[in-house]
PDB file of N, CA and C in Angstrom:
ATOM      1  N   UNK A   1      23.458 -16.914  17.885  1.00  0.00           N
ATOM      2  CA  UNK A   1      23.135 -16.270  16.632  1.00  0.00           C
ATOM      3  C   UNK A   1      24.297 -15.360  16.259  1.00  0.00           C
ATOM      4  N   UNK A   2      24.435 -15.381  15.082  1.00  0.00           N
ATOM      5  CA  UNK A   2      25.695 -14.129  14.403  1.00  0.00           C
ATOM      6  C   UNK A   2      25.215 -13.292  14.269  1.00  0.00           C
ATOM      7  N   UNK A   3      25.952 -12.331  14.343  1.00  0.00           N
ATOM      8  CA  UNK A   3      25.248 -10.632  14.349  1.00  0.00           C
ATOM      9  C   UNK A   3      26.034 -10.857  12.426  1.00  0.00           C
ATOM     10  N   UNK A   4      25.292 -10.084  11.584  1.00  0.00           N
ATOM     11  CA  UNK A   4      25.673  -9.696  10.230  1.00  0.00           C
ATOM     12  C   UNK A   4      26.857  -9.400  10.059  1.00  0.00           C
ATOM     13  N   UNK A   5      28.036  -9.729   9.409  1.00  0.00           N
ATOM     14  CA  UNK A   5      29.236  -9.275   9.137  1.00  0.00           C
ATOM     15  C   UNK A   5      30.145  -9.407  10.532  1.00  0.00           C
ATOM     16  N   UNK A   6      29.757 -10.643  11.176  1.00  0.00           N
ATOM     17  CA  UNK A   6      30.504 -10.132  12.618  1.00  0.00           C
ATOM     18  C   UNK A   6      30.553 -11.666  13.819  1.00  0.00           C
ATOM     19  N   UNK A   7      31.432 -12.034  14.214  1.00  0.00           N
ATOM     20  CA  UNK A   7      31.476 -12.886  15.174  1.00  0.00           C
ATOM     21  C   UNK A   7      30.131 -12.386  16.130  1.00  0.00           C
ATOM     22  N   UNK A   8      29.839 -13.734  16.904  1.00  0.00           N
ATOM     23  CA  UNK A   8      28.949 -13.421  17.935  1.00  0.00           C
ATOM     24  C   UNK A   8      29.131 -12.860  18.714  1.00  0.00           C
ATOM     25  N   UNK A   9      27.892 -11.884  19.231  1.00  0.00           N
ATOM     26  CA  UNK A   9      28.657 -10.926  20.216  1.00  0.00           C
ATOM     27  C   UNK A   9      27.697 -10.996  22.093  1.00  0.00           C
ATOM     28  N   UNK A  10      28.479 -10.861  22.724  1.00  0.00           N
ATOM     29  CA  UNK A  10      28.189 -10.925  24.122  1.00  0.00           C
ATOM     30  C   UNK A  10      27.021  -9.633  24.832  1.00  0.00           C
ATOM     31  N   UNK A  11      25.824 -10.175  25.231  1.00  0.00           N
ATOM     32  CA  UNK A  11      25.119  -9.017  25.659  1.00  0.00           C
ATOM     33  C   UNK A  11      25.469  -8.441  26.642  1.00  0.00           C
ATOM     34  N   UNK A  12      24.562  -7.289  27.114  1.00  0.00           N
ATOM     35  CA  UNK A  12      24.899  -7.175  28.846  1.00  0.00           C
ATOM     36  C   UNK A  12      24.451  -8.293  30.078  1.00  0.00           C
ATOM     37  N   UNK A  13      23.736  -9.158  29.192  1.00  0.00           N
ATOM     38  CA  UNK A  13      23.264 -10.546  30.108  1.00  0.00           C
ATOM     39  C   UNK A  13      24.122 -11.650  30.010  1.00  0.00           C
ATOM     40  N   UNK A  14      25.081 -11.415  28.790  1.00  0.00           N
ATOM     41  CA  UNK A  14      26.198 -12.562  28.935  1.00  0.00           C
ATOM     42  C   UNK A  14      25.843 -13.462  27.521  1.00  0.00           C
ATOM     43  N   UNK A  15      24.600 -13.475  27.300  1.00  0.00           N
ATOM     44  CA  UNK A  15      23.606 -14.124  25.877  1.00  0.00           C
ATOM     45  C   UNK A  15      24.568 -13.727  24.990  1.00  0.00           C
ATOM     46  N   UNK A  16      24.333 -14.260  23.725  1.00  0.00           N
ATOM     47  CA  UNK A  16      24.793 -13.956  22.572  1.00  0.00           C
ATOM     48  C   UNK A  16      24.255 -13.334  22.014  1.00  0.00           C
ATOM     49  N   UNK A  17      24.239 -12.389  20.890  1.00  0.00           N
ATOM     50  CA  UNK A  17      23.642 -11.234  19.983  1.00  0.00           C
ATOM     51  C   UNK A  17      22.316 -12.205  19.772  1.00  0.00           C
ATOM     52  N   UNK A  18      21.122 -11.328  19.992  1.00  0.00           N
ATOM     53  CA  UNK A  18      19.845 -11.993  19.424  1.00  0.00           C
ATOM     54  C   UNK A  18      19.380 -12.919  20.186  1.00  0.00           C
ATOM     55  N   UNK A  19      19.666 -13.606  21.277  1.00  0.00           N
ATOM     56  CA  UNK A  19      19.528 -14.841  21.867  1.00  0.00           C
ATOM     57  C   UNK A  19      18.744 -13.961  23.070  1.00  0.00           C
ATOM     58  N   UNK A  20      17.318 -14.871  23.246  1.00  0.00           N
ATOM     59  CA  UNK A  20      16.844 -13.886  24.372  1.00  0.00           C
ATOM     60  C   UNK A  20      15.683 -12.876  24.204  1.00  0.00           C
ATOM     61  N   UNK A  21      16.098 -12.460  22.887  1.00  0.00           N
ATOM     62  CA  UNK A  21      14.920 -11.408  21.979  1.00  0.00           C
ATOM     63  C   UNK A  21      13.615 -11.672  22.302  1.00  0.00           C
ATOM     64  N   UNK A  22      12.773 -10.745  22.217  1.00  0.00           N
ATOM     65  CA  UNK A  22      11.229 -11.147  22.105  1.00  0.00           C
ATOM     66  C   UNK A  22      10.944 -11.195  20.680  1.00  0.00           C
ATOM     67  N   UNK A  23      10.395 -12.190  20.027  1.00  0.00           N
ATOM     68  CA  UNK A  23       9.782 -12.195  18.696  1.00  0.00           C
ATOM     69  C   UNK A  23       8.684 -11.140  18.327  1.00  0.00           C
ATOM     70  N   UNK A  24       9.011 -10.844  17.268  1.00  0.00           N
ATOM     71  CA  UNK A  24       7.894  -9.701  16.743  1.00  0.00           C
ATOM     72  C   UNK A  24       6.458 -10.036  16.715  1.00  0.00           C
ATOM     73  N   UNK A  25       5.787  -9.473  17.366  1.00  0.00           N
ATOM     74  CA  UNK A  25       4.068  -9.395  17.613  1.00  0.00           C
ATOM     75  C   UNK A  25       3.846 -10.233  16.002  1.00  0.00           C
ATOM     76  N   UNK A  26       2.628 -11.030  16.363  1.00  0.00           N
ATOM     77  CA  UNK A  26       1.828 -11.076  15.120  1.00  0.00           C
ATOM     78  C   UNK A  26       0.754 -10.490  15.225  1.00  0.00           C
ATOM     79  N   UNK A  27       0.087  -9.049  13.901  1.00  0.00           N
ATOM     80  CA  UNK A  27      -0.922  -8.420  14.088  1.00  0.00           C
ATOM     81  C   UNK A  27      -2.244  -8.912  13.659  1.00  0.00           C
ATOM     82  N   UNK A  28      -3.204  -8.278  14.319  1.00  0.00           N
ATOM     83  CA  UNK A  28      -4.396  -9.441  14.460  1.00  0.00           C
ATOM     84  C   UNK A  28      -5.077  -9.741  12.369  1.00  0.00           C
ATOM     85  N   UNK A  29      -5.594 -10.473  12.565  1.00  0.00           N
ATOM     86  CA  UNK A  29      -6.031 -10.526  11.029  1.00  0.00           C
ATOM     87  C   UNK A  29      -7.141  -9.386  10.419  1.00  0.00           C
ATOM     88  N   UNK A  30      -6.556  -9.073   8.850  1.00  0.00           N
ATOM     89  CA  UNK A  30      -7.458  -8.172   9.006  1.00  0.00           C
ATOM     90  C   UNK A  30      -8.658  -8.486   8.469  1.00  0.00           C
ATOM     91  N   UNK A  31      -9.712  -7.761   8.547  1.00  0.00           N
ATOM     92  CA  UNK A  31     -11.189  -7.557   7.682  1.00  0.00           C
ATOM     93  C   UNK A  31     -10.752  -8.533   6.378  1.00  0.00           C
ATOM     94  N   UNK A  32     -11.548  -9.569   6.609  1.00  0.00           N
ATOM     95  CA  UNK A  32     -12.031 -10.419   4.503  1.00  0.00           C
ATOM     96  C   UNK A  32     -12.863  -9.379   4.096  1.00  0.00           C
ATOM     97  N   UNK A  33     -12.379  -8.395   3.139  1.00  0.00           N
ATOM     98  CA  UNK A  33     -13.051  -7.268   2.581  1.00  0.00           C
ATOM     99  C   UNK A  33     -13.196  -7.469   1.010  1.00  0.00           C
ATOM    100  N   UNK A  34     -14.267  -7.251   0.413  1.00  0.00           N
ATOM    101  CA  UNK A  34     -13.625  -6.872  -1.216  1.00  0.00           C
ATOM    102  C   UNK A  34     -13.877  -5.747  -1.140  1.00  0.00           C
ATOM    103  N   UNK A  35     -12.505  -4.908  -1.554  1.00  0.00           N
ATOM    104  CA  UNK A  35     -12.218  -3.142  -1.827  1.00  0.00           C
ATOM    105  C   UNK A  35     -13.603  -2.730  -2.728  1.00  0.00           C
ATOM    106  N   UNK A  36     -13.402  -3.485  -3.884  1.00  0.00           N
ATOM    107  CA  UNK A  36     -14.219  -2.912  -4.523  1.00  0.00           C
ATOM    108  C   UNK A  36     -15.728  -2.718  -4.236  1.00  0.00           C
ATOM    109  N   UNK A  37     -16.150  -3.531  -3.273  1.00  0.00           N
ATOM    110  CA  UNK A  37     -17.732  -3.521  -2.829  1.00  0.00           C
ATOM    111  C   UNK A  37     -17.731  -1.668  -2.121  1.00  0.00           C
ATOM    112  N   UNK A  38     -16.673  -1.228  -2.031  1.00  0.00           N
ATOM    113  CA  UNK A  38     -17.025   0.091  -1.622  1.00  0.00           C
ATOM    114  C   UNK A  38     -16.774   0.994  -2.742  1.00  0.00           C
ATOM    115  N   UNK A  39     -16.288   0.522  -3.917  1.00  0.00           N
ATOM    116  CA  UNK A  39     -16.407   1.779  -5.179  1.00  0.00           C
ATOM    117  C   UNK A  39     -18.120   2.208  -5.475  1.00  0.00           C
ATOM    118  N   UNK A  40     -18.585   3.628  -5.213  1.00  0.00           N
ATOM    119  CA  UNK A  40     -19.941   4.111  -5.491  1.00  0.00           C
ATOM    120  C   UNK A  40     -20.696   4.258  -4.842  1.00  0.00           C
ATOM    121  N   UNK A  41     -19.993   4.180  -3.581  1.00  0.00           N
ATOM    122  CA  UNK A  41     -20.995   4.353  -1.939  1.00  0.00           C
ATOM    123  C   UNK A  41     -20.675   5.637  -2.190  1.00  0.00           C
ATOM    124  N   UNK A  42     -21.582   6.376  -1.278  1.00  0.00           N
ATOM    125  CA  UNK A  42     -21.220   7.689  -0.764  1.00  0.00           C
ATOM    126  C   UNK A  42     -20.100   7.766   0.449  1.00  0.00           C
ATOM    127  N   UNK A  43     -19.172   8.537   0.389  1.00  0.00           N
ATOM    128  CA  UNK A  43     -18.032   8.350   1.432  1.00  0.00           C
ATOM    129  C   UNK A  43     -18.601   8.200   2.395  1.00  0.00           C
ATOM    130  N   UNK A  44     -19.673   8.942   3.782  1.00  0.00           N
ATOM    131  CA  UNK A  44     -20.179   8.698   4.856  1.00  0.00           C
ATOM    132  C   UNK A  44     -20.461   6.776   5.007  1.00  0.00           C
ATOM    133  N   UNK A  45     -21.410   6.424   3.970  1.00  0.00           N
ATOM    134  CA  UNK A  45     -21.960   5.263   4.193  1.00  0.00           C
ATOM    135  C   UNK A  45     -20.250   4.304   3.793  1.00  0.00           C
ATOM    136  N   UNK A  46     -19.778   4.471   3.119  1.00  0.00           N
ATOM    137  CA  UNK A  46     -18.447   3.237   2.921  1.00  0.00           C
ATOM    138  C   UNK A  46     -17.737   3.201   4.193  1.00  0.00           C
ATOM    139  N   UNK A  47     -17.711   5.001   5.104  1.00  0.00           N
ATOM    140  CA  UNK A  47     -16.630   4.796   6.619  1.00  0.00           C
ATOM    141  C   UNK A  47     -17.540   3.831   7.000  1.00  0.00           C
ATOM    142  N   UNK A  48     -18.703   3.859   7.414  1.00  0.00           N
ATOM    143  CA  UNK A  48     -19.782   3.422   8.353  1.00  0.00           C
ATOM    144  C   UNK A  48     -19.415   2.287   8.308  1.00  0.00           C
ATOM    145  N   UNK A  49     -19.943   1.358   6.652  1.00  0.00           N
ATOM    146  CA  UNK A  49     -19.427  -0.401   6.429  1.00  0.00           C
ATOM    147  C   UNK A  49     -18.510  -0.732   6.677  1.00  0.00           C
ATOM    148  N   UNK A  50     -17.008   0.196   6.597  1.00  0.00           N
ATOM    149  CA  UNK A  50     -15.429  -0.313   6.789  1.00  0.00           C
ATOM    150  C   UNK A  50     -15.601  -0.633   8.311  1.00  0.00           C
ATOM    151  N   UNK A  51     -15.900   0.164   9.023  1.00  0.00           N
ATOM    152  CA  UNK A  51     -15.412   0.777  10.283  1.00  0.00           C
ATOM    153  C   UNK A  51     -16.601  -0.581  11.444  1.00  0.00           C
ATOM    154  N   UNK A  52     -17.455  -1.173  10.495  1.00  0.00           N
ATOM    155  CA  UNK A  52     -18.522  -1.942  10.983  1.00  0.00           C
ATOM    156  C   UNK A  52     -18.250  -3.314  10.970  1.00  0.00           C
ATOM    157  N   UNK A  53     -17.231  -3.636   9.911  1.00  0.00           N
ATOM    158  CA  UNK A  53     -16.866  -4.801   9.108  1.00  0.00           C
ATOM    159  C   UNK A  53     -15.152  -4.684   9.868  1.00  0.00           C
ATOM    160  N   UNK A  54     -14.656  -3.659  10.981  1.00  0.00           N
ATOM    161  CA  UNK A  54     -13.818  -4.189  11.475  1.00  0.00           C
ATOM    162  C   UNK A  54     -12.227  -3.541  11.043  1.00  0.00           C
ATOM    163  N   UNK A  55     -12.331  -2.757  10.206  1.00  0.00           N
ATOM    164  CA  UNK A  55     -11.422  -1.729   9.769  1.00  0.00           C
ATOM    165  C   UNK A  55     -10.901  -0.780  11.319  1.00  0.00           C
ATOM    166  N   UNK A  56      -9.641  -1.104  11.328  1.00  0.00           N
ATOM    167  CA  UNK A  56      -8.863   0.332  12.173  1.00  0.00           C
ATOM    168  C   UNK A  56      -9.123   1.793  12.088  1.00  0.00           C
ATOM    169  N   UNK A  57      -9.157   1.617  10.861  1.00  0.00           N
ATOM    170  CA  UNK A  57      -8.316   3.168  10.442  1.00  0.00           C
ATOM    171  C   UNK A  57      -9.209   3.373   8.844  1.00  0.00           C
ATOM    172  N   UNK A  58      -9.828   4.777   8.362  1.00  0.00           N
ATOM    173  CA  UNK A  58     -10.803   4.723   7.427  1.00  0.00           C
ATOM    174  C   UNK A  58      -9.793   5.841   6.852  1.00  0.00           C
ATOM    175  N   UNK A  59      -9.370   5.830   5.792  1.00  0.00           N
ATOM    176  CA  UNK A  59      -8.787   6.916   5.303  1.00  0.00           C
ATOM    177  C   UNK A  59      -9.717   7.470   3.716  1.00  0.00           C
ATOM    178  N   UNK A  60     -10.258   8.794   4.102  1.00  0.00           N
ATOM    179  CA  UNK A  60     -10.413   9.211   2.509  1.00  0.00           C
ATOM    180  C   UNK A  60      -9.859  10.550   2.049  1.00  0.00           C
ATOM    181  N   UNK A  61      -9.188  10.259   0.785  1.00  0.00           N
ATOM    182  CA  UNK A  61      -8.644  11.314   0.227  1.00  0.00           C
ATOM    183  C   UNK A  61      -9.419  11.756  -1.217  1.00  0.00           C
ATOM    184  N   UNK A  62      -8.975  12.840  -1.456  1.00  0.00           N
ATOM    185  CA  UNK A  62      -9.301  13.698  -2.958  1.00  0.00           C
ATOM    186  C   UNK A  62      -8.322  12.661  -4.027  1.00  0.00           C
ATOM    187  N   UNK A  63      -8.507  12.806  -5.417  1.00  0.00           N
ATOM    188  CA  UNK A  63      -7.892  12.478  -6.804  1.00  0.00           C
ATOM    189  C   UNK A  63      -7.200  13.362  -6.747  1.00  0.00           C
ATOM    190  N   UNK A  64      -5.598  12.906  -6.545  1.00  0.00           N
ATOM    191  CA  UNK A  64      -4.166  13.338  -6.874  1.00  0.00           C
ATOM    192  C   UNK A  64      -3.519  13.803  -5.378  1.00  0.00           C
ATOM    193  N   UNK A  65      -4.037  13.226  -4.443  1.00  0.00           N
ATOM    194  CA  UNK A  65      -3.691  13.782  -3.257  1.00  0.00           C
ATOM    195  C   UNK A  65      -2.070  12.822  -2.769  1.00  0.00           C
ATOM    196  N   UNK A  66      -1.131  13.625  -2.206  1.00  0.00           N
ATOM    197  CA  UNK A  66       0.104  12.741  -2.287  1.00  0.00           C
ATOM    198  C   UNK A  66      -0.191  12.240  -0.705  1.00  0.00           C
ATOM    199  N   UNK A  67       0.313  10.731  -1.022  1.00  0.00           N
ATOM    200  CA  UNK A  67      -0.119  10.058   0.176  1.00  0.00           C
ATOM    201  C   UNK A  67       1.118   9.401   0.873  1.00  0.00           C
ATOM    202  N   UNK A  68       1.488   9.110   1.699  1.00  0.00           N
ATOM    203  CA  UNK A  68       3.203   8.260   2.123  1.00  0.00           C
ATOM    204  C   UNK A  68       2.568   6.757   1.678  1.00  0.00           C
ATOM    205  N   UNK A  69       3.491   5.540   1.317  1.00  0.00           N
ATOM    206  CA  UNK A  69       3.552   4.415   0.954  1.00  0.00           C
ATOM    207  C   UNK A  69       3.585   3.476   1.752  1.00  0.00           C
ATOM    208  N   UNK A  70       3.502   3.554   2.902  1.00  0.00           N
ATOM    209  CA  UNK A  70       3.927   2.476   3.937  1.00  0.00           C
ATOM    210  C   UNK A  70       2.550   1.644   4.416  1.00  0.00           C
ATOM    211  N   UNK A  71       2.827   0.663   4.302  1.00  0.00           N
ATOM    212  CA  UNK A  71       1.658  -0.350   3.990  1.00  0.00           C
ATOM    213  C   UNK A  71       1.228  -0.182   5.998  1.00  0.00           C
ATOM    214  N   UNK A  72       0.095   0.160   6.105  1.00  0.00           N
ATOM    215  CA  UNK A  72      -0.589  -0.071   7.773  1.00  0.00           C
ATOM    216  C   UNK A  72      -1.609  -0.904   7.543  1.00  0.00           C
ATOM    217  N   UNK A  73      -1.445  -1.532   8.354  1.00  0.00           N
ATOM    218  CA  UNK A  73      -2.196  -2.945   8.559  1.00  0.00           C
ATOM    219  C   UNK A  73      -3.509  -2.618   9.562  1.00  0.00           C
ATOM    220  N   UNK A  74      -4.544  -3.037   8.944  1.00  0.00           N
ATOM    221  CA  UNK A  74      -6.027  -2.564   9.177  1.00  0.00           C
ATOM    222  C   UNK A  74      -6.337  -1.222   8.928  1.00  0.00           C
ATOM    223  N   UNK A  75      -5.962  -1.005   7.662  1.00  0.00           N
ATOM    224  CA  UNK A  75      -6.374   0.626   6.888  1.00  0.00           C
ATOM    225  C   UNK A  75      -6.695   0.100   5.386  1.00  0.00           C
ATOM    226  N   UNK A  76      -8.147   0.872   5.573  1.00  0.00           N
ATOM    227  CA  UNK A  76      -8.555   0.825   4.232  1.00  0.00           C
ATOM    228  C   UNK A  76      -8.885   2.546   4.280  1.00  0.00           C
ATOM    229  N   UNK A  77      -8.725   2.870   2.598  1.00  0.00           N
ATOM    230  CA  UNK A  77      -8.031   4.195   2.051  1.00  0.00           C
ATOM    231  C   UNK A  77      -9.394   3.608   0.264  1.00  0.00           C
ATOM    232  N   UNK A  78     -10.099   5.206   0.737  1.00  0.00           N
ATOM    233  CA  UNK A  78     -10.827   5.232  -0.111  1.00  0.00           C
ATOM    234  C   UNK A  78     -10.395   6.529  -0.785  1.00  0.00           C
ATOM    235  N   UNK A  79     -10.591   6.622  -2.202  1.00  0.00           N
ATOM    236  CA  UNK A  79     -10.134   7.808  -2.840  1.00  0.00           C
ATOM    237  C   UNK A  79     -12.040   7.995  -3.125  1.00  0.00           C
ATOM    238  N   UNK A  80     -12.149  10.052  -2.856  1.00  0.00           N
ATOM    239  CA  UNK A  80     -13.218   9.900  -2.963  1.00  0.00           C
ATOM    240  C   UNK A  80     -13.861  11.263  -3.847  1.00  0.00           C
ATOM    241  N   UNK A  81     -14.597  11.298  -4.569  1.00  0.00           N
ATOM    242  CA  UNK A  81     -14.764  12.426  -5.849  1.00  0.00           C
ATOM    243  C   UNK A  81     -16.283  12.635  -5.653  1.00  0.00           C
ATOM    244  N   UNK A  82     -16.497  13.960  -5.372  1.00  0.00           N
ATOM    245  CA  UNK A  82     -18.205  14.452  -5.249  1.00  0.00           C
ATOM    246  C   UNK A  82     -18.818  13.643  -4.509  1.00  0.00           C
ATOM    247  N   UNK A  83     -17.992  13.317  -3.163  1.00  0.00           N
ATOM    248  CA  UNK A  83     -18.594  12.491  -2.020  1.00  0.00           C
ATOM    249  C   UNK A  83     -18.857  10.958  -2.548  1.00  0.00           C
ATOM    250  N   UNK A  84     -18.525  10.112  -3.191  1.00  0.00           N
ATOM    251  CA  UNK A  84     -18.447   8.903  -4.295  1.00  0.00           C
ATOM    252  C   UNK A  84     -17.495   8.439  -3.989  1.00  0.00           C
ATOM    253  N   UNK A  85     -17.095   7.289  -3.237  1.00  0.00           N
ATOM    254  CA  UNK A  85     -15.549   6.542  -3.515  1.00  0.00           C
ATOM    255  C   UNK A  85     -15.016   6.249  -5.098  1.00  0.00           C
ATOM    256  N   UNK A  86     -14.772   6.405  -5.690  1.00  0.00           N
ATOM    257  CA  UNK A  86     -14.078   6.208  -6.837  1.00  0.00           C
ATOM    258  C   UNK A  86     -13.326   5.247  -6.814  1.00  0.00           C
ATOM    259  N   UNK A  87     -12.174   4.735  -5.554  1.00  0.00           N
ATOM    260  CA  UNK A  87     -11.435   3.894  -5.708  1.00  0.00           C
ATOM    261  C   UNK A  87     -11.206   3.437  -3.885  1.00  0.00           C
ATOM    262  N   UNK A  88     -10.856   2.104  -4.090  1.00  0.00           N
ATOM    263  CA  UNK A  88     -10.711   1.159  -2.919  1.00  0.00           C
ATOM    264  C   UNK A  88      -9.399   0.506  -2.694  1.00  0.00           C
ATOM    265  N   UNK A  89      -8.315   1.239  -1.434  1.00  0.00           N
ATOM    266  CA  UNK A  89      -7.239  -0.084  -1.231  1.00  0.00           C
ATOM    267  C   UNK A  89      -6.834  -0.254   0.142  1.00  0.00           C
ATOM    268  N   UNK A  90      -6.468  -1.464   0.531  1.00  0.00           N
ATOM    269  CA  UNK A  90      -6.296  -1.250   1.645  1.00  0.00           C
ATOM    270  C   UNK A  90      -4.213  -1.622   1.826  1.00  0.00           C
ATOM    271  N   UNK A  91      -4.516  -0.913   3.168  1.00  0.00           N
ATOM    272  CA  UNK A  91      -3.199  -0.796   3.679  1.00  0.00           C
ATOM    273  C   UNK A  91      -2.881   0.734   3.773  1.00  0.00           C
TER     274      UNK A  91
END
C-alpha cells in the first residue's frame, strides 16, 4: 500500500505502510426506530421506550441548548420542553 504523497514505506515488521493493519470494527446495528414515534411522550416514558427498544445512550436536552455535532452511533437525543419531547434525532 502507498502511504499518501509518498513511496511505500517499511514498518518496524519489515511490512509495507498499512499492510498488516487491523480493519476498523463494524458497529453493531442500530435500533429500526421512528424518531418521531417519541415526539409527545413525556421525557421519563420516551428514555424508558429508547433504552427498551435498544438505544445506548438517551440524551435529553432543553430548546437552544448548544450541543457538539459528532454523529455517535446508538444515541438517540430528544429535545425536551415542560417534560414533552418536542423533537427526535438520533446520533
Amino acid at each position: 500500500m502507498e502511504r499518501p504523497g509518498g513511496p511505500r514505506l517499511p514498518s518496524r515488521s519489515g511490512a509495507a505502510y498499512g499492510e498488516g493493519m487491523a480493519s476498523l470494527p463494524t458497529p453493531p446495528a442500530q435500533p429500526d426506530d421512528a424518531t418521531d414515534a417519541y415526539v409527545g411522550l413525556a421525557a421519563d416514558a420516551a428514555e424508558r421506550q429508547a433504552r427498551s427498544r435498544g438505544w445506548d445512550t438517551v440524551r435529553a436536552v432543553p430548546p437552544g441548548t448548544f450541543l457538539t455535532m459528532e454523529f455517535r452511533h446508538g444515541r438517540i437525543n430528544f429535545q425536551v420542553e415542560d417534560n414533552t419531547v418536542t423533537r427526535c434525532w438520533v446520533g
